[in-house]
N, C-alpha and C. Protein backbone atom coordinates (compact mmCIF):
# COMPACT_ATOMS: atom_id res chain seq x y z
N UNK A 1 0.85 -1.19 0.00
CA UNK A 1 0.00 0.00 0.00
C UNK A 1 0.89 1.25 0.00
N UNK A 2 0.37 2.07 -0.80
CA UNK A 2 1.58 3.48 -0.88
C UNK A 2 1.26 4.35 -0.35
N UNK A 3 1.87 4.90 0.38
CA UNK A 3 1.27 5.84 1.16
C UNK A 3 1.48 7.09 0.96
N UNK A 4 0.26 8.42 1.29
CA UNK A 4 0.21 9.31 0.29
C UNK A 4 0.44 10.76 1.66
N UNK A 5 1.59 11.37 1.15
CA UNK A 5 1.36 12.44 2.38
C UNK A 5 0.41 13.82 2.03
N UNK A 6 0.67 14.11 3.21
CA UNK A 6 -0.34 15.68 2.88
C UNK A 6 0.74 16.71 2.96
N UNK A 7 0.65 17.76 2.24
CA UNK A 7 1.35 19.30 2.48
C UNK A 7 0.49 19.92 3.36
N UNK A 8 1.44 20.46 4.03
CA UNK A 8 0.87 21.87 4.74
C UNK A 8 2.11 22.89 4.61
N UNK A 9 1.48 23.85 4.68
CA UNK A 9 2.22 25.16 4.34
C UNK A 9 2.04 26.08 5.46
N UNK A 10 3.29 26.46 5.95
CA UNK A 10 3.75 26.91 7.33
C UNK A 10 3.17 28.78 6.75
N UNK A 11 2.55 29.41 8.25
CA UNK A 11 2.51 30.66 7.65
C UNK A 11 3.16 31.41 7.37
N UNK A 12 4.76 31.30 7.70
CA UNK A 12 5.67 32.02 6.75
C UNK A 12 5.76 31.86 5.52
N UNK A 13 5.67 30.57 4.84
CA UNK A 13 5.76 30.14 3.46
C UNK A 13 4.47 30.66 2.49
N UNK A 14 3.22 30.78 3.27
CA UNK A 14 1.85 31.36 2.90
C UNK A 14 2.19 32.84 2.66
N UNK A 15 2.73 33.75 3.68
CA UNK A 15 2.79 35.03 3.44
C UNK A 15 4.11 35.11 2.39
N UNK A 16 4.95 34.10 2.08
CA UNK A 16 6.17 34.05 1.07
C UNK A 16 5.07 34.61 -0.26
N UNK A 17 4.10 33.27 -0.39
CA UNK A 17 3.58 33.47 -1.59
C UNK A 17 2.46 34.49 -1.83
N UNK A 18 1.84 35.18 -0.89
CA UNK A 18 1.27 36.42 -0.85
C UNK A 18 2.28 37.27 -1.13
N UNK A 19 3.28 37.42 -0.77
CA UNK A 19 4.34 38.87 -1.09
C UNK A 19 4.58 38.43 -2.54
N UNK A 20 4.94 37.36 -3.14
CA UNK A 20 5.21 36.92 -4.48
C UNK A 20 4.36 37.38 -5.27
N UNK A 21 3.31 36.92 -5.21
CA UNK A 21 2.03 36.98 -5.63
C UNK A 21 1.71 39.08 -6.43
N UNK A 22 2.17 39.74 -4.62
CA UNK A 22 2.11 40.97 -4.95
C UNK A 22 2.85 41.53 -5.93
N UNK A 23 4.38 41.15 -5.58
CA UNK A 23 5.67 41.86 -6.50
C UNK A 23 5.28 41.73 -7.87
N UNK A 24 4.39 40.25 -8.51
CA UNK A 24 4.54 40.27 -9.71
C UNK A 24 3.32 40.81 -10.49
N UNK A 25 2.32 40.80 -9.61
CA UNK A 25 1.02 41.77 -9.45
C UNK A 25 1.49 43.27 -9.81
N UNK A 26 2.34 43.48 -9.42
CA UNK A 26 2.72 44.94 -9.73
C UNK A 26 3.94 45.35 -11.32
N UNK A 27 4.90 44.34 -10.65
CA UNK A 27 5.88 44.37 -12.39
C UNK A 27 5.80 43.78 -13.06
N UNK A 28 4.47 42.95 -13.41
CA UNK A 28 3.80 42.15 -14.77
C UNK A 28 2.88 42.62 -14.71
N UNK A 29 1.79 41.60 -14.05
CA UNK A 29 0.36 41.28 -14.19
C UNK A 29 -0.47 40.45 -13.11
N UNK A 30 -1.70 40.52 -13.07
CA UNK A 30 -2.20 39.90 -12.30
C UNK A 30 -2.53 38.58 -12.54
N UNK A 31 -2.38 38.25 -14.07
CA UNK A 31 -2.22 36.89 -14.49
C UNK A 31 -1.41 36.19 -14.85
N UNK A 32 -0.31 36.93 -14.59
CA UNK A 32 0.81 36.33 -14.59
C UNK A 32 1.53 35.92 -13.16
N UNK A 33 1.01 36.92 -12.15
CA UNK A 33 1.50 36.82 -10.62
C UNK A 33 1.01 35.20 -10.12
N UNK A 34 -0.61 34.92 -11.22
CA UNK A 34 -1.80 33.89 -10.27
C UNK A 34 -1.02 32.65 -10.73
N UNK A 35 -0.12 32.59 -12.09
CA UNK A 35 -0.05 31.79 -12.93
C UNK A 35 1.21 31.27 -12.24
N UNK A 36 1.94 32.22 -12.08
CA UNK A 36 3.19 31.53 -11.16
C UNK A 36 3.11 31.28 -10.02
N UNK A 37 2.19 31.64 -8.99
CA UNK A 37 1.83 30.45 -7.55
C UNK A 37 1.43 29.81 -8.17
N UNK A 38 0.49 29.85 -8.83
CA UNK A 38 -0.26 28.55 -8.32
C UNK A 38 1.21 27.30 -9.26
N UNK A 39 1.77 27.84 -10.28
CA UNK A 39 2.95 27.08 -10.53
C UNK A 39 3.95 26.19 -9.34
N UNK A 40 3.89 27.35 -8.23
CA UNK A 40 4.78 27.17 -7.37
C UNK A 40 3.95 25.87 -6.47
N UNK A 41 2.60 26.28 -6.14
CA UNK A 41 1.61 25.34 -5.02
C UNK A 41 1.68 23.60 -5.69
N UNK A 42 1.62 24.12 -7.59
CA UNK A 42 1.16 22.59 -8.48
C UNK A 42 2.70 21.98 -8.17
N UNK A 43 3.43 22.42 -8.18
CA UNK A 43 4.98 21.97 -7.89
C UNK A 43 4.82 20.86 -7.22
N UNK A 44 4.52 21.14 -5.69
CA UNK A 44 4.23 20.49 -4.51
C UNK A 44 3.83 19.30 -4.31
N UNK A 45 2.66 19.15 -5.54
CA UNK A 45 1.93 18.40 -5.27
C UNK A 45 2.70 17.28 -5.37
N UNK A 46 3.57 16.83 -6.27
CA UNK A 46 4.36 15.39 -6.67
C UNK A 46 4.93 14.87 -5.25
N UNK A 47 5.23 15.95 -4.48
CA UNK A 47 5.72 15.68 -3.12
C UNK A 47 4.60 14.56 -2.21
N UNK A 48 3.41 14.78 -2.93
CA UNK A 48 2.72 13.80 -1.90
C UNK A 48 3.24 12.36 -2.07
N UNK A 49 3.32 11.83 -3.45
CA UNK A 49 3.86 10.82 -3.30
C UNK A 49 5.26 10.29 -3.32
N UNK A 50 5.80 11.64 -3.62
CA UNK A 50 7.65 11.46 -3.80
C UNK A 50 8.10 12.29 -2.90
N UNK A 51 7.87 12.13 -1.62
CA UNK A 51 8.59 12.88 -0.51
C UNK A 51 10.39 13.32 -0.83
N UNK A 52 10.67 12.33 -1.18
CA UNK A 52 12.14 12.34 -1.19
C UNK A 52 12.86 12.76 -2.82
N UNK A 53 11.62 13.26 -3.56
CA UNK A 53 11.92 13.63 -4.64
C UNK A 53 12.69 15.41 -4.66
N UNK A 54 13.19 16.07 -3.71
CA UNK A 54 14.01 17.32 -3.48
C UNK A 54 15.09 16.74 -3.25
N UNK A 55 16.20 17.75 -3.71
CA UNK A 55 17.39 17.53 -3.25
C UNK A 55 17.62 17.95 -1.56
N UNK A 56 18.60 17.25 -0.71
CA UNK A 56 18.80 18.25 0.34
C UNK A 56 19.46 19.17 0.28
N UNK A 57 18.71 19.76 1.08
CA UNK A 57 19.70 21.43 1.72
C UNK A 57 20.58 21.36 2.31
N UNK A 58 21.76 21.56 1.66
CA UNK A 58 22.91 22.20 2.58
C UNK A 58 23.20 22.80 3.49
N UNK A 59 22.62 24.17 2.64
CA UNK A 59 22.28 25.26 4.09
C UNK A 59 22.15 25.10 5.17
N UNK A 60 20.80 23.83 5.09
CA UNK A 60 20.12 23.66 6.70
C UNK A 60 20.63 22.23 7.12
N UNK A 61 21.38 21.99 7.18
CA UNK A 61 21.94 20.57 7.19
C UNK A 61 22.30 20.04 8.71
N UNK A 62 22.57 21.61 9.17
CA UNK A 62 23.06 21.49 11.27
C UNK A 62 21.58 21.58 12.12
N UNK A 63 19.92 21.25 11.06
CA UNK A 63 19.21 21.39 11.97
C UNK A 63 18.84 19.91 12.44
N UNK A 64 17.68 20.00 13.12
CA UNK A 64 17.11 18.87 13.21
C UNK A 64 16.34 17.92 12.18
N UNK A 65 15.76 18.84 11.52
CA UNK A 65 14.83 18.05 10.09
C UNK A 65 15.72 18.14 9.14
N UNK A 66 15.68 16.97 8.22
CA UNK A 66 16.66 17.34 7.32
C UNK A 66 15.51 17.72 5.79
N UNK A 67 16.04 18.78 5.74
CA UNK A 67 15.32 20.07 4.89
C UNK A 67 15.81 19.71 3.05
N UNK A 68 14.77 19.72 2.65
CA UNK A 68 14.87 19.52 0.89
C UNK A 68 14.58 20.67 0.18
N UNK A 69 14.90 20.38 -0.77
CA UNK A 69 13.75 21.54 -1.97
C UNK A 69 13.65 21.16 -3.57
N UNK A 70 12.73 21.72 -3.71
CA UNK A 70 12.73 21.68 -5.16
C UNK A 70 12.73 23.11 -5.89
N UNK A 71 12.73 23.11 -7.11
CA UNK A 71 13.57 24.39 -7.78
C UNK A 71 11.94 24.98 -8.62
N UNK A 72 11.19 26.12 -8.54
CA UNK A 72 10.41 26.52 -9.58
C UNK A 72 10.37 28.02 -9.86
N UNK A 73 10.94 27.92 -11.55
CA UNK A 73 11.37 28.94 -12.03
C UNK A 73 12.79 29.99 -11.07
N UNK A 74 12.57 30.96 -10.37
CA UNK A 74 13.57 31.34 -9.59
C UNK A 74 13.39 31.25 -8.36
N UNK A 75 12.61 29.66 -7.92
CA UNK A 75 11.83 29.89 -6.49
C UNK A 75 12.26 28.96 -6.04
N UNK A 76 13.25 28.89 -4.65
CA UNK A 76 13.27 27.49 -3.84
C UNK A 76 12.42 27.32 -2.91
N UNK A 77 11.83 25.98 -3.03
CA UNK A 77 10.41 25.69 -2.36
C UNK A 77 11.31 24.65 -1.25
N UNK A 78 11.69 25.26 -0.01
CA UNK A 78 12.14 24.18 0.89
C UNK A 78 11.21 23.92 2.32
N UNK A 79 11.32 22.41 1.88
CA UNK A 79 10.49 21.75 3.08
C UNK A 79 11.26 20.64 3.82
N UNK A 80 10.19 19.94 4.40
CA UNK A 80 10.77 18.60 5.91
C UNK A 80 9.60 17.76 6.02
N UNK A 81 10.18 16.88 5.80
CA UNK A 81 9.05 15.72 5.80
C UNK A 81 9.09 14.79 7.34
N UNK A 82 7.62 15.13 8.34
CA UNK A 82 7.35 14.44 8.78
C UNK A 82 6.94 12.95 8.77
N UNK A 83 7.66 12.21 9.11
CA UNK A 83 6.91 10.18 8.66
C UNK A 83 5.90 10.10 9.45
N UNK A 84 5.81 10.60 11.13
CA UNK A 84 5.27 10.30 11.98
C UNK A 84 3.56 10.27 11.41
N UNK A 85 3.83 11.51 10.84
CA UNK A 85 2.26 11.85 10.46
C UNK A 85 2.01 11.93 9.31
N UNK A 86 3.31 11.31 8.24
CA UNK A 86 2.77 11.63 6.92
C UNK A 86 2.30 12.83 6.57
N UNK A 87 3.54 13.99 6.40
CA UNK A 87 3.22 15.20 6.09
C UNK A 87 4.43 16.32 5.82
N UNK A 88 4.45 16.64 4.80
CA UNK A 88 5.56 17.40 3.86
C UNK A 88 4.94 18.61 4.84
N UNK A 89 5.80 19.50 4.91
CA UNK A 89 6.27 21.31 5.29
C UNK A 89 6.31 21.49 4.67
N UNK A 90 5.81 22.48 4.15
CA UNK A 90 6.72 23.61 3.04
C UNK A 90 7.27 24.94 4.13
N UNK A 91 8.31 25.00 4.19
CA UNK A 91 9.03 25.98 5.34
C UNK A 91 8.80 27.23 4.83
N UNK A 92 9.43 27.36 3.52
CA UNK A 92 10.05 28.66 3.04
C UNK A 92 10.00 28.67 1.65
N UNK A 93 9.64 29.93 0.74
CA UNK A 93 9.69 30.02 -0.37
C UNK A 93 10.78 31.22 -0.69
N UNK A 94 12.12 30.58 -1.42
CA UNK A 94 13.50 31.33 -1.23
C UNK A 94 13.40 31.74 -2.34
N UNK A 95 13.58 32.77 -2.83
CA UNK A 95 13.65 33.76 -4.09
C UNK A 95 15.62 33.36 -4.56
N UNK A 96 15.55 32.67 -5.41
CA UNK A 96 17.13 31.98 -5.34
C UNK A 96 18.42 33.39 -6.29
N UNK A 97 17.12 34.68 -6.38
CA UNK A 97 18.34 35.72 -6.74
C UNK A 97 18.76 36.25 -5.50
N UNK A 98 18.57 35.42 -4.44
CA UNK A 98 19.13 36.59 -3.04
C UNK A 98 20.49 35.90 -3.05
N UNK A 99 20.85 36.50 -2.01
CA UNK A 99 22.12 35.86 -1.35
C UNK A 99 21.57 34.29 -0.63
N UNK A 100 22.33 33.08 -0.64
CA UNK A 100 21.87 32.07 -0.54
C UNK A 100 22.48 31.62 1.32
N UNK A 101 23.12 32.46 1.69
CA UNK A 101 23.49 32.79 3.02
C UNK A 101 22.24 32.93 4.09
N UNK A 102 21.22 33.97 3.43
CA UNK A 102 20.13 34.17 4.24
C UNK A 102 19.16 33.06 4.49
N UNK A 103 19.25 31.56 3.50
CA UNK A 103 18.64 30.50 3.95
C UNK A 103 19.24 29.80 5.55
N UNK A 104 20.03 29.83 5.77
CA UNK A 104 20.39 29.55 6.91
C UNK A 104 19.88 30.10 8.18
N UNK A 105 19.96 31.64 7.53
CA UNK A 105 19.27 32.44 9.35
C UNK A 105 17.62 32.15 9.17
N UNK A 106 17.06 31.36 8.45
CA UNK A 106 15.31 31.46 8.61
C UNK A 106 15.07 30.47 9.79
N UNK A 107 14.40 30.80 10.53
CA UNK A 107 13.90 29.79 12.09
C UNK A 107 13.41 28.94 11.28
C-alpha cells in the first residue's frame, strides 16, 4: 500500500507566496502573478507521493529536520518531511536571486 502524504504550508511560506504573488502583481500582471503560484503550489503536489523527490539542503543541514527543496522557475520551495504523520512542510519560499546565506538564518 503506498502511502500518500499531505502538504501543509507553514505561515511564513503562505505570506512568502502572498508577497510573491504581490511583486509580480505589480511588475507584470495579475495573471501572470496567479499563474506563477499557483505554478509554485502545483509543484508540490508530486511531493505527496515522492517525498524524497528534493534535493537536500545544505544550508540547513546542522538542523534537526533534514530540509529539501525543489527548484520553480527562480523559487526554492524548501520543506521537511514528517513520517510520523505523513506530512511534507513547506518551510520557506527562497527567491534563489538573493544571497543564498540568508537560507540559513530562517527559524
Amino acid at each position: 500500500m503506498e502511502i500518500v502524504f499531505k502538504i501543509l504550508w507553514t505561515d511564513f511560506a503562505i505570506n512568502q507566496l502572498k508577497d510573491i504573488f504581490d511583486y509580480h502583481l505589480i511588475k507584470a500582471s495579475s495573471n501572470i502573478a496567479q499563474r506563477l503560484v499557483q505554478k509554485i503550489i502545483d509543484a508540490t503536489i508530486i511531493l505527496e507521493n515522492n517525498p524524497k523527490s528534493g534535493r537536500k539542503e545544505e544550508l540547513l543541514k546542522d538542523r534537526q529536520q533534514e530540509f529539501r527543496f525543489i527548484i520553480v522557475k527562480n523559487y526554492k520551495i524548501i520543506y521537511w518531511i514528517d513520517y510520523e504523520f505523513c506530512i511534507i512542510n513547506i518551510s520557506v519560499v527562497f527567491d534563489t536571486r538573493q544571497n543564498p546565506k540568508i537560507i540559513s538564518k530562517i527559524d
